[in-house]
Protein backbone atom coordinates (compact mmCIF):
# COMPACT_ATOMS: atom_id res chain seq x y z
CA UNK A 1 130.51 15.91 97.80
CA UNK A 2 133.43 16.89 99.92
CA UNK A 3 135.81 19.28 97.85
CA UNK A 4 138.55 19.41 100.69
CA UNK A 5 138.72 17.03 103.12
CA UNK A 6 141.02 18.85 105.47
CA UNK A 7 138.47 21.52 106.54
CA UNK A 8 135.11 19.68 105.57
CA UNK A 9 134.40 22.28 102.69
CA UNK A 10 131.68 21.12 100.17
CA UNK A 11 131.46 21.45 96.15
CA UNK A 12 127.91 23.42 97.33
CA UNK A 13 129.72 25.61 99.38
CA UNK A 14 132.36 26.40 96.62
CA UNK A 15 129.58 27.10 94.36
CA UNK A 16 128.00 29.28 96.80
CA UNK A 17 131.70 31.07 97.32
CA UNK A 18 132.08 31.20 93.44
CA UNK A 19 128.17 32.91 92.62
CA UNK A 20 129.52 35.61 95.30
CA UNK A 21 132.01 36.23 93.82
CA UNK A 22 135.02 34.54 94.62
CA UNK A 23 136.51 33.70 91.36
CA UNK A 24 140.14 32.76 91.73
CA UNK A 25 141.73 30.14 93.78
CA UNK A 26 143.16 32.67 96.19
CA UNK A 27 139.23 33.94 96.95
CA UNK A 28 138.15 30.92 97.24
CA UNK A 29 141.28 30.06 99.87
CA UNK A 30 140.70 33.82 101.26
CA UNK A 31 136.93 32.91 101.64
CA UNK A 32 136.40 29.28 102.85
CA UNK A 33 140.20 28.38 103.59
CA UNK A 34 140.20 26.00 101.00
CA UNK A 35 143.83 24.76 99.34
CA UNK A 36 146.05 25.83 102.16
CA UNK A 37 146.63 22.72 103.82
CA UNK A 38 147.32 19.60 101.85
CA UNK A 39 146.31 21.11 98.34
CA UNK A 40 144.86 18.34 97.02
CA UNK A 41 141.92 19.91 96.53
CA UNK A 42 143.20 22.72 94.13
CA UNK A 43 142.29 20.39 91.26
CA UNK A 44 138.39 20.29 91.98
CA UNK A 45 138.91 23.86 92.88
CA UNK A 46 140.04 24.91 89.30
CA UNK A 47 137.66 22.37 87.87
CA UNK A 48 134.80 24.07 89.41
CA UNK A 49 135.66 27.67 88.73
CA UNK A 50 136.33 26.67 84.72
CA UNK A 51 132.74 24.95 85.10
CA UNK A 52 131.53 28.49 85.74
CA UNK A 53 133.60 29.79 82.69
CA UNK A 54 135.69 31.91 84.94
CA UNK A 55 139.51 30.33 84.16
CA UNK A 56 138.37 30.18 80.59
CA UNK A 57 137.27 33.74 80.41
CA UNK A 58 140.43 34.82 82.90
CA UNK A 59 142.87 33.00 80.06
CA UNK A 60 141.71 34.33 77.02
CA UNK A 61 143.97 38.25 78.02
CA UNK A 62 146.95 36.54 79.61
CA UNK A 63 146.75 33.06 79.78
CA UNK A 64 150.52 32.86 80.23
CA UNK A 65 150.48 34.64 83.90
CA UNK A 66 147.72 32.15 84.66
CA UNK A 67 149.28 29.36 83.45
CA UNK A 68 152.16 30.47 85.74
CA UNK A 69 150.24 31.02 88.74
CA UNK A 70 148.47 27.66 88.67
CA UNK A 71 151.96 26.22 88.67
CA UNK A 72 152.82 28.27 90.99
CA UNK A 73 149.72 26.73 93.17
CA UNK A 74 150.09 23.04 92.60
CA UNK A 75 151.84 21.15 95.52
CA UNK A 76 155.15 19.91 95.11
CA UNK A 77 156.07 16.21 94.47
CA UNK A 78 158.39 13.87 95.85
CA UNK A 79 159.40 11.25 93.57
């Protein structure tokens, strides 16, 4: 399944990026380019790492500066 559309990046490429070690969203953009265009894709990209227990393992120091970050991260809306 397509993960972002905008570059033609798989979920099994992601998972391949993630098992070597890219375990943020900025390795995974770093490594594949992933979440720099559109960003709609930072959802399934935060989805996937928390599959893999990384975000959940990440939060349980400092939770807060993640939470910030991945604020940070999400595109803005128009209303």
């Amino acid at each position: 399944m397509y993960v972002c559309l905008c570059l033609g990046i798989t979920d099994k490429e992601v998972q391949q990026a993630i098992a070597e070690g890219a375990h943020s969203l900025s390795a995974l953009r770093l490594k594949l380019g992933v979440g720099g265009e559109c960003g709609r894709c930072r959802r399934a990209l935060r989805e996937q790492l928390h599959g893999h227990g990384i975000l959940a393992a990440s939060a349980q120091g400092n939770g807060q500066v993640i939470g910030i970050r991945e604020r940070l991260l999400e595109p803005k809306r128009v209303a």
